[in-house]
Protein backbone atom coordinates (compact mmCIF):
# COMPACT_ATOMS: atom_id res chain seq x y z
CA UNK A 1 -35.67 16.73 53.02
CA UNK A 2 -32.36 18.51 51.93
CA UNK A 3 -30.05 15.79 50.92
CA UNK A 4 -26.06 15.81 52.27
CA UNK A 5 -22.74 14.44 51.74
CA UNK A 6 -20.88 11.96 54.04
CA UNK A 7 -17.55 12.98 54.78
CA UNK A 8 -15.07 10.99 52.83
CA UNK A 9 -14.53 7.48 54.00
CA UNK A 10 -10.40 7.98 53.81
CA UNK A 11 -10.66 11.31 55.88
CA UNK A 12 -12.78 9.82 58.82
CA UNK A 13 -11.01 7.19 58.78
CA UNK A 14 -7.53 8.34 59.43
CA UNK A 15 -9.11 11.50 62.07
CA UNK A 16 -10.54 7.65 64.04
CA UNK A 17 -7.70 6.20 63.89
CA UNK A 18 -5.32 9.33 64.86
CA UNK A 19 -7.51 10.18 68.22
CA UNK A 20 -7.64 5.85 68.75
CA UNK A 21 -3.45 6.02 68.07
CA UNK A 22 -3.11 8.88 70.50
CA UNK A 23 -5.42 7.39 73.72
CA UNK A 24 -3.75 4.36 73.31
CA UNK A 25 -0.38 5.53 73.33
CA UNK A 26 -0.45 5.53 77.36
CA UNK A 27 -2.06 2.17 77.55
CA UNK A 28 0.95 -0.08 75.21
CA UNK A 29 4.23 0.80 74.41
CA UNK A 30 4.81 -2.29 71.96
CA UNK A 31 3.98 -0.74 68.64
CA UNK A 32 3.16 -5.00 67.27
CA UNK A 33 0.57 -4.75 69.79
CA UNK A 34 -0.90 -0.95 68.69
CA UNK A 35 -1.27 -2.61 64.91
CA UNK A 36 -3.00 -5.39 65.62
CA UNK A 37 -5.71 -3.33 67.89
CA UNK A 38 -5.93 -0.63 64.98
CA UNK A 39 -6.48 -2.91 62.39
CA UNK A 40 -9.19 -4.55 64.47
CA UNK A 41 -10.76 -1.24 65.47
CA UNK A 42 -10.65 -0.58 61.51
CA UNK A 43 -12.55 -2.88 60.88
CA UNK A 44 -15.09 -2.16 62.86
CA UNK A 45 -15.48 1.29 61.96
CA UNK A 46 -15.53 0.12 58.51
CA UNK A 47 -18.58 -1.97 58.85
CA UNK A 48 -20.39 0.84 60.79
CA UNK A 49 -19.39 3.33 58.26
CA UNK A 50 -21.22 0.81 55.49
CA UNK A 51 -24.05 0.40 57.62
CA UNK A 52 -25.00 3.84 57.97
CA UNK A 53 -24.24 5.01 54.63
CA UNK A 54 -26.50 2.25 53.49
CA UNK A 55 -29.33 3.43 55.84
CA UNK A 56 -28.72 6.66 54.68
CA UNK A 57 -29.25 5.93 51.57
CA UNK A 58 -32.43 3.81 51.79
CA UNK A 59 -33.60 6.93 53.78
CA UNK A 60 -32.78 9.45 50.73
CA UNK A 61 -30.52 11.41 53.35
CA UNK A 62 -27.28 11.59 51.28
CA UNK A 63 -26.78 11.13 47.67
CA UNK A 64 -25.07 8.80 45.63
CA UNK A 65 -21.33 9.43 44.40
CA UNK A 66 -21.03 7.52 41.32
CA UNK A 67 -18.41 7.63 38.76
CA UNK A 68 -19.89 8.28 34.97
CA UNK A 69 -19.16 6.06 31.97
CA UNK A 70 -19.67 5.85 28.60
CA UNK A 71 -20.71 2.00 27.22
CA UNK A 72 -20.37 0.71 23.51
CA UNK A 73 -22.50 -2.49 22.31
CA UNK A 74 -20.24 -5.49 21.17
CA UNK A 75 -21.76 -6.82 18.03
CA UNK A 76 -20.18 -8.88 15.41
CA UNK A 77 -18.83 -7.06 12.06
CA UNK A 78 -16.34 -7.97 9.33
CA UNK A 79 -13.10 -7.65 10.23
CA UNK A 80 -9.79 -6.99 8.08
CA UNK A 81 -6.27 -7.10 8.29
CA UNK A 82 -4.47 -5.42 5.95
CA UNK A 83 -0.25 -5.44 4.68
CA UNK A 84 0.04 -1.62 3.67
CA UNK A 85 2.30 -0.38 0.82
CA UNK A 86 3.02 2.03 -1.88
CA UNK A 87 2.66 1.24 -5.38
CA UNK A 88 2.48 2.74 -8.68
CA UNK A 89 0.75 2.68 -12.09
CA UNK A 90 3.00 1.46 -14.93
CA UNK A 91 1.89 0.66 -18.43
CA UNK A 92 1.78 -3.10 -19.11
CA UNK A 93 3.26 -2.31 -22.79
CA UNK A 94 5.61 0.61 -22.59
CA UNK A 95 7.77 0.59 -25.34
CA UNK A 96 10.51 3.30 -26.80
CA UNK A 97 10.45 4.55 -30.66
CA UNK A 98 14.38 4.29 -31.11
CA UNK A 99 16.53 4.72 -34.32
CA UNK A 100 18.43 1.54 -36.40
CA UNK A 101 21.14 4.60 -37.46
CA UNK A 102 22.93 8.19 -36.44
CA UNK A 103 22.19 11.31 -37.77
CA UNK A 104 20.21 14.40 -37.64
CA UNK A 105 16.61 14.48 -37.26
CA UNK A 106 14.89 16.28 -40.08
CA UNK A 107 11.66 16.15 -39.19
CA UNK A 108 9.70 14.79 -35.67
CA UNK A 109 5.71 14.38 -36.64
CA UNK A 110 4.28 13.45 -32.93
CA UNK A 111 3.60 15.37 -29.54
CA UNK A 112 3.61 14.27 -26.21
CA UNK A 113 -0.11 12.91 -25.73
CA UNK A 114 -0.66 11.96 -29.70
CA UNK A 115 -2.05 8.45 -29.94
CA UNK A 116 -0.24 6.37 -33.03
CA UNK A 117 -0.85 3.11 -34.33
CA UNK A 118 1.95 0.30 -34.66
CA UNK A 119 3.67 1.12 -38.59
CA UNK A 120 3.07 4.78 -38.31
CA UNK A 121 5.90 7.16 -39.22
CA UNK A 122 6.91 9.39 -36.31
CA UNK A 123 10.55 10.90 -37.35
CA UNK A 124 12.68 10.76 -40.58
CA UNK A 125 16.74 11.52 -39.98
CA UNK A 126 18.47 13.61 -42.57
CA UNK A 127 19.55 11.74 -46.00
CA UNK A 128 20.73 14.08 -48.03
CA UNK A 129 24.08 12.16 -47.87
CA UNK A 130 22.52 8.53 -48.52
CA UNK A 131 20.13 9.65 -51.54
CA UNK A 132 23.92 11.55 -53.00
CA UNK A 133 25.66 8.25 -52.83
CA UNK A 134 22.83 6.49 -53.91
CA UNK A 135 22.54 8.12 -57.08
CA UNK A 136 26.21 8.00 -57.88
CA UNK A 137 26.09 4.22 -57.16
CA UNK A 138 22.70 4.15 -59.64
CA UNK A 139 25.01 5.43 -62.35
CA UNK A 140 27.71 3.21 -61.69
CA UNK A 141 25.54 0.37 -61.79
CA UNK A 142 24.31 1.37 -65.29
CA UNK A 143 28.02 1.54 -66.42
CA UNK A 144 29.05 -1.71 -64.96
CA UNK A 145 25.44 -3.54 -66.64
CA UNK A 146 26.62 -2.19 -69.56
CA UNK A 147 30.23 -3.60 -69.49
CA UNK A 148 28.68 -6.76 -67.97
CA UNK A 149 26.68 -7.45 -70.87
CA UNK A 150 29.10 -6.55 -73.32
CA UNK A 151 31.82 -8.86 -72.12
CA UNK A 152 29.22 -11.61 -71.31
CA UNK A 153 28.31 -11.63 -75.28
CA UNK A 154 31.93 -11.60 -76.32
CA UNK A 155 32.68 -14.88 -73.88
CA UNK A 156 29.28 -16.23 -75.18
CA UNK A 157 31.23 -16.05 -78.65
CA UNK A 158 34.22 -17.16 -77.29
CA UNK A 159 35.71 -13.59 -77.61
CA UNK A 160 37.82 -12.54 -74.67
CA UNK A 161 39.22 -13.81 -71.78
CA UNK A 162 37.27 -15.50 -68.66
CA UNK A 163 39.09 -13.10 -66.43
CA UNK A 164 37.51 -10.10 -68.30
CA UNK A 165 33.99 -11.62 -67.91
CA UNK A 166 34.07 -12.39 -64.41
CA UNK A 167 35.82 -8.83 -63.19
CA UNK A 168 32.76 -7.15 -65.58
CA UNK A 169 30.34 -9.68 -63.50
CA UNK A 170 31.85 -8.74 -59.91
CA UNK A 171 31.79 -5.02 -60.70
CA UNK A 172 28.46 -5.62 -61.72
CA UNK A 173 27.54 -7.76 -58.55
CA UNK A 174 29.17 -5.72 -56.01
CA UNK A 175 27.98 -2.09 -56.97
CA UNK A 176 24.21 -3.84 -56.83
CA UNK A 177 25.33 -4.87 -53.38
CA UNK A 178 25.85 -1.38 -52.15
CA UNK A 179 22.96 0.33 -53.55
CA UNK A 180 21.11 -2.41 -51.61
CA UNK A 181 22.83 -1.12 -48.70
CA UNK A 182 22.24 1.99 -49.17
CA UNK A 183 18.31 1.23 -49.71
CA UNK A 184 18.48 -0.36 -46.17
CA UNK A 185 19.96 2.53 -44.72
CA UNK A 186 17.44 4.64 -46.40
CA UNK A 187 14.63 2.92 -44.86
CA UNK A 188 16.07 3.18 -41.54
CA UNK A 189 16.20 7.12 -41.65
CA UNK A 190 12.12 6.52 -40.99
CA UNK A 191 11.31 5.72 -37.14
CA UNK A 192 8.06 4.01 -36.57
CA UNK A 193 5.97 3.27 -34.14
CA UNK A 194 6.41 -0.20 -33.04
CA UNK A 195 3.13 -0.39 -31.33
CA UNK A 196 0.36 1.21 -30.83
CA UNK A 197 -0.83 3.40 -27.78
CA UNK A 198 0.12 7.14 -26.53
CA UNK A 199 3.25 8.85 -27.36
CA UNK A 200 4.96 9.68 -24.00
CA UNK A 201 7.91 11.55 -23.25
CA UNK A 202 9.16 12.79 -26.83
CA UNK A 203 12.54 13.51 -26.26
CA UNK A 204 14.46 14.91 -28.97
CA UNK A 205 13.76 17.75 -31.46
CA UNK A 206 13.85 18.45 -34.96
CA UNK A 207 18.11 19.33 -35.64
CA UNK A 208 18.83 16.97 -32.80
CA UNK A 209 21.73 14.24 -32.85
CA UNK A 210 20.26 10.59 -32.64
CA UNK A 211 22.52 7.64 -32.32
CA UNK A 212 21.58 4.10 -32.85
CA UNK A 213 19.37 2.50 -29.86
CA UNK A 214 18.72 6.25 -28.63
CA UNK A 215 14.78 6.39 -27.74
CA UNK A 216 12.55 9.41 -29.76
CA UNK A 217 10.00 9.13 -27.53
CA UNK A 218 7.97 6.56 -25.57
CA UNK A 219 5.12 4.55 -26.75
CA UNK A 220 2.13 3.60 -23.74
CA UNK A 221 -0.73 1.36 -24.03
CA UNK A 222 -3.01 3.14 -21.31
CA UNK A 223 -5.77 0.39 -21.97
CA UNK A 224 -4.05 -2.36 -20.45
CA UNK A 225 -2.80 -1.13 -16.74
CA UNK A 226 -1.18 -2.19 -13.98
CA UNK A 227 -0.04 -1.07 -10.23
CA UNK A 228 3.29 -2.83 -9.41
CA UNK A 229 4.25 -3.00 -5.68
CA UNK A 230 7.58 -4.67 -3.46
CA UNK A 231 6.40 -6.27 -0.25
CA UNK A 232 8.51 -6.99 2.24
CA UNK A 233 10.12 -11.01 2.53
CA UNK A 234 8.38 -11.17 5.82
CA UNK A 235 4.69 -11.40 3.86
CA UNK A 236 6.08 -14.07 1.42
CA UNK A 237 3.76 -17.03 2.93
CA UNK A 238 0.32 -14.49 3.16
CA UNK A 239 0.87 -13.20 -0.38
CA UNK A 240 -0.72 -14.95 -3.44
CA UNK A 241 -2.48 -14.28 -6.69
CA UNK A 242 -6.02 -13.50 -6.10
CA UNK A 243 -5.68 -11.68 -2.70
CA UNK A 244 -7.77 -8.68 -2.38
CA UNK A 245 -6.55 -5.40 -2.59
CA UNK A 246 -8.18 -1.75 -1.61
CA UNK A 247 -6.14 0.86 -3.59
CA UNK A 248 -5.75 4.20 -3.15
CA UNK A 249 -4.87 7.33 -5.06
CA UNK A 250 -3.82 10.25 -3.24
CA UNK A 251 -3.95 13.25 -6.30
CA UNK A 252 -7.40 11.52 -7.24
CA UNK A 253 -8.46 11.30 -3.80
CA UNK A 254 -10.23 7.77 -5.21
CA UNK A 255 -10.42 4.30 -3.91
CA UNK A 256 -10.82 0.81 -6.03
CA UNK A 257 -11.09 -3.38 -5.27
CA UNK A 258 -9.10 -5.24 -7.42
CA UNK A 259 -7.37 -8.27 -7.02
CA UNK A 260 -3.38 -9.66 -7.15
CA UNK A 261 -2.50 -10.62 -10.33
CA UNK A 262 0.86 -12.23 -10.19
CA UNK A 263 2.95 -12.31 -7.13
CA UNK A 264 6.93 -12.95 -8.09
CA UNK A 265 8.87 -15.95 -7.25
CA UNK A 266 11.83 -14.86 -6.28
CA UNK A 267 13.50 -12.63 -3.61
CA UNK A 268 14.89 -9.13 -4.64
CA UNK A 269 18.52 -9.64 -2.72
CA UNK A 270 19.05 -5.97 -2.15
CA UNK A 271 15.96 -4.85 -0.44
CA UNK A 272 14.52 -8.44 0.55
CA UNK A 273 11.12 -7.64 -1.39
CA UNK A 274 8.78 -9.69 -3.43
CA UNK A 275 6.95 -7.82 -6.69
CA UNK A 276 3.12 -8.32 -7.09
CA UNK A 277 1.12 -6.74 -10.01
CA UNK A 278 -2.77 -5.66 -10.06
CA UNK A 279 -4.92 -4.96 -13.05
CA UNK A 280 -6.14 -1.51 -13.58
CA UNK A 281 -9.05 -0.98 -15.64
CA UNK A 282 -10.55 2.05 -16.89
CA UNK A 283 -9.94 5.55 -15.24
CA UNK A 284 -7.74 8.59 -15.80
CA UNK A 285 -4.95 6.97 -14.47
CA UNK A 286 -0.91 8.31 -15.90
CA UNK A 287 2.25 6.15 -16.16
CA UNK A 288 4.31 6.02 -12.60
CA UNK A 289 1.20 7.60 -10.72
CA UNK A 290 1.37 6.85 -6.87
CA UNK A 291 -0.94 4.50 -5.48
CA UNK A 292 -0.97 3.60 -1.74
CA UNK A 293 -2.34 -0.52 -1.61
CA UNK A 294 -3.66 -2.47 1.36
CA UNK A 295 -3.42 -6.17 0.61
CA UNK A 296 -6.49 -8.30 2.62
CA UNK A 297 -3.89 -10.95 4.45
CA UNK A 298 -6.00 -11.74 7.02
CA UNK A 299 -10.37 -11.44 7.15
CA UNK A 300 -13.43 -12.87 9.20
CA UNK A 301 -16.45 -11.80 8.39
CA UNK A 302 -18.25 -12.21 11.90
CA UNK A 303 -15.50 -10.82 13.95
CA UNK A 304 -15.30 -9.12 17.53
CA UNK A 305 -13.17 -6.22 16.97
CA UNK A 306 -12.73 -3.45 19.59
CA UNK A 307 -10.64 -0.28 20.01
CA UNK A 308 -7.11 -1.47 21.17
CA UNK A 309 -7.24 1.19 23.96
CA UNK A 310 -9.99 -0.30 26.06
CA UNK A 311 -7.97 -3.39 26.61
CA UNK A 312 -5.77 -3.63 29.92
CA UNK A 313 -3.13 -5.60 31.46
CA UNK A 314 -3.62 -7.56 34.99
CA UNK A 315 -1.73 -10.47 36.56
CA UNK A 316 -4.26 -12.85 34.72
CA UNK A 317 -3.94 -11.07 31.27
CA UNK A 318 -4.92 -9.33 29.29
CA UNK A 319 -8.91 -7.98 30.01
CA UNK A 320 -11.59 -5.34 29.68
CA UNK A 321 -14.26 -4.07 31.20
CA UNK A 322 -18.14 -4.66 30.91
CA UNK A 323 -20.88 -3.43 32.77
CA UNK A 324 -24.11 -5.58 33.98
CA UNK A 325 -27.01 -3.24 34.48
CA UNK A 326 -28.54 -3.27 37.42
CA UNK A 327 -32.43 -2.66 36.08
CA UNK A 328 -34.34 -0.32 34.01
CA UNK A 329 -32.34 2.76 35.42
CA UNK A 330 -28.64 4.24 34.63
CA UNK A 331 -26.71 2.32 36.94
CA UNK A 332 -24.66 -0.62 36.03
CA UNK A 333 -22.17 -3.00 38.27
CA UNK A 334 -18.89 -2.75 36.39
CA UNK A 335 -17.41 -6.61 35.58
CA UNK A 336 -13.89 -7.72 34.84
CA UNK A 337 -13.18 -10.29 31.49
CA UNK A 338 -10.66 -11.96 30.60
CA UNK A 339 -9.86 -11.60 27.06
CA UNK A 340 -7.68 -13.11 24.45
CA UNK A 341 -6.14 -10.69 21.31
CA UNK A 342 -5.75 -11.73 17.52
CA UNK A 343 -4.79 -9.49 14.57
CA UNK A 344 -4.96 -5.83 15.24
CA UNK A 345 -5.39 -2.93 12.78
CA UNK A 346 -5.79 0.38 12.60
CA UNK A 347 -6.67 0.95 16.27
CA UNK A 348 -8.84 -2.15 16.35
CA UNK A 349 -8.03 -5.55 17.80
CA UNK A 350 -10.12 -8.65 17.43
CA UNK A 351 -11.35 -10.39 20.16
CA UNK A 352 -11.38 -14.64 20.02
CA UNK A 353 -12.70 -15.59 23.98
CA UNK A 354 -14.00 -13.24 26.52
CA UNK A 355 -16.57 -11.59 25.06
CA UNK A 356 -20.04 -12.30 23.31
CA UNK A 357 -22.48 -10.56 21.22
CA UNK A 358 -24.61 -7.99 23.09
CA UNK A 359 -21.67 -7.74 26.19
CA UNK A 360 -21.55 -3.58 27.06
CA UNK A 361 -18.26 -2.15 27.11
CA UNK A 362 -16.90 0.89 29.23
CA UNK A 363 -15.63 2.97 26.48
CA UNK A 364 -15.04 5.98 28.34
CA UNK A 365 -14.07 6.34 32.12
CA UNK A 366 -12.64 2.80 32.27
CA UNK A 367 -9.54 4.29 33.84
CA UNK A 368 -11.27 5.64 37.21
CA UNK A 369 -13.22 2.72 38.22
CA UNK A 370 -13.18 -0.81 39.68
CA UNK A 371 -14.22 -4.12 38.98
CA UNK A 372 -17.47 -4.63 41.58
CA UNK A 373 -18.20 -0.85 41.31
CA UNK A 374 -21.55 0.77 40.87
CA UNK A 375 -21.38 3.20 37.99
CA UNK A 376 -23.94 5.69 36.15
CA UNK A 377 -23.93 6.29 32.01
């Protein structure tokens, strides 16, 4: 047999209760009087209306109208809450190659990328003008030996006066003290490395002025890494050395685990942030690379988590809804829980009372149906 549709419950309704409204309107004129007597022949109608869809039913005449839903399995998974921020690779030894004295550079012997070892010569400033004096002051110093000795073995003998001797000694004295200078500032036309790692950054040129304290070029030591971040004050009591952290490179398009290494003590006053360092091992990592870092404040590892969407808001709270299958078929009652919210991330919120492991969730269609309603998925 052909199965039909019932007309809509609203519609038949309200065509009852118009043609009721109308033959009544001779019988009453006190409209208290017409509610009551509609509501009561509602009612009624009601009931008859669920009696015969329900024999209908049974008797395969009409045809189910049941709202589809999609259902998702709680189960119990780790879950994470992270404190997202950006960070960036610096060099735990970073040090600039910079020059004791001013002058010209004569020669430059390193490129950006050339690894040197701590001692080794990487630029010599011109001393054309230091070796000139030098060798005048070399002469003079022979001269003023020379008198020094002589007058020295006339006072031995008692020749001479003590003021000759000790002029000749001074003269002697102070022209030795200048070529020592001189040496010194000899040795600093050489810059060296002062440790060792990869030359970064070289920036001046053979010709080029340098002036005392004026970096060459900078030194790295790529083998011993770090990612430096600023978190926010409001993480200062979550934050501590040994937190895990999931780090991520954008231009490498990689992810690593490491752990905090040091978390500062103090307050930065200007932008209310805390400093934390990681160790980087390994990797073609550069100097001031951008890293995005998620530090693990918060984890369970047998955690309810569910998309934050499914949850709604009633007069009792916050809840979701389940549905309780009815047998072996695709039809399921759909049933109201209460639920109560921890941390959220990323879409997901965990769930601490109102649901257990194996409980179905409506994941899709939620919004069209009610709590006591038969559904299909």
């Amino acid at each position: 047999m052909r199965k039909f549709q019932v007309i809509p419950y609203i519609t038949g309704v309200f065509l009852v209760l118009t043609i009721v409204a109308c033959g009544s309107k001779a019988g009453s004129e006190d409209p208290l009087a017409q509610l009551n007597d509609l509501k009561e022949q509602k009612s009624t109608i009601d009931a008859q209306i669920a009696a015969l869809e329900k024999q209908l039913l049974e008797q395969g005449l009409i045809a189910k109208n049941l709202h589809k839903v999609g259902l998702q399995e709680v189960k119990s998974s780790p879950f994470k809450h992270f404190i997202d921020l950006q960070g960036r690779v610096d060099a735990s030894e970073s040090v600039a190659a910079t020059s004791k004295i001013p002058g010209a550079l004569k020669r430059v012997l390193v490129d950006n990328g050339d690894y040197v070892k701590a001692g080794q010569l990487l630029a010599e400033i011109e001393d054309a003008v230091i070796q000139k004096n030098l060798a005048e002051l070399e002469g003079q110093l022979a001269l003023t030996t020379d008198l020094y000795n002589r007058q020295k073995s006339l006072w031995d003998q008692n020749i001479g006066s003590e003021v000759q001797y000790i002029q000749a000694k001074n003269n002697k004295e102070s022209t030795e003290r200048a070529i020592a200078t001189l040496k010194e500032n000899m040795a600093m036309t050489k810059i060296y490395a002062p440790t060792s790692g990869t030359v970064d950054m070289v920036m001046l040129k053979q010709g080029q002025a340098i002036s005392p304290g004026m970096p060459l070029c900078n030194i790295l030591n790529l083998n011993d890494l770090k990612i430096i971040g600023a978190v926010t004050e409001a993480y200062a009591a979550k934050v501590k050395k040994g937190d895990e952290v999931q780090i991520y490179f954008p231009d490498l398009d990689k992810e690593i685990t490491t752990r905090v290494s040091y978390v500062s003590k103090s307050i930065n006053p200007v932008n209310r942030t805390f400093a934390i360092e990681c160790d980087l091992k390994g990797g073609d990592y550069r100097a001031n690379q951008i890293a995005v870092m998620k530090i693990v404040d918060y984890q369970k590892a047998n955690a309810f988590s569910i998309p934050v969407n499914l949850i709604q808001t009633g007069e009792d709270g916050d809840f979701v809804l389940i549905a309780e299958k009815t047998g072996t078929g695709q039809e399921a009652i759909v049933k109201k829980v209460v639920i109560q919210q921890g941390q959220n991330y990323n879409g997901y919120v965990e769930i601490l009372s109102g649901l257990k492991e194996g409980d179905i969730l409506i994941s899709t269609g939620y919004q069209d149906v009610n709590t006591g309603e038969t559904v299909v998925f």
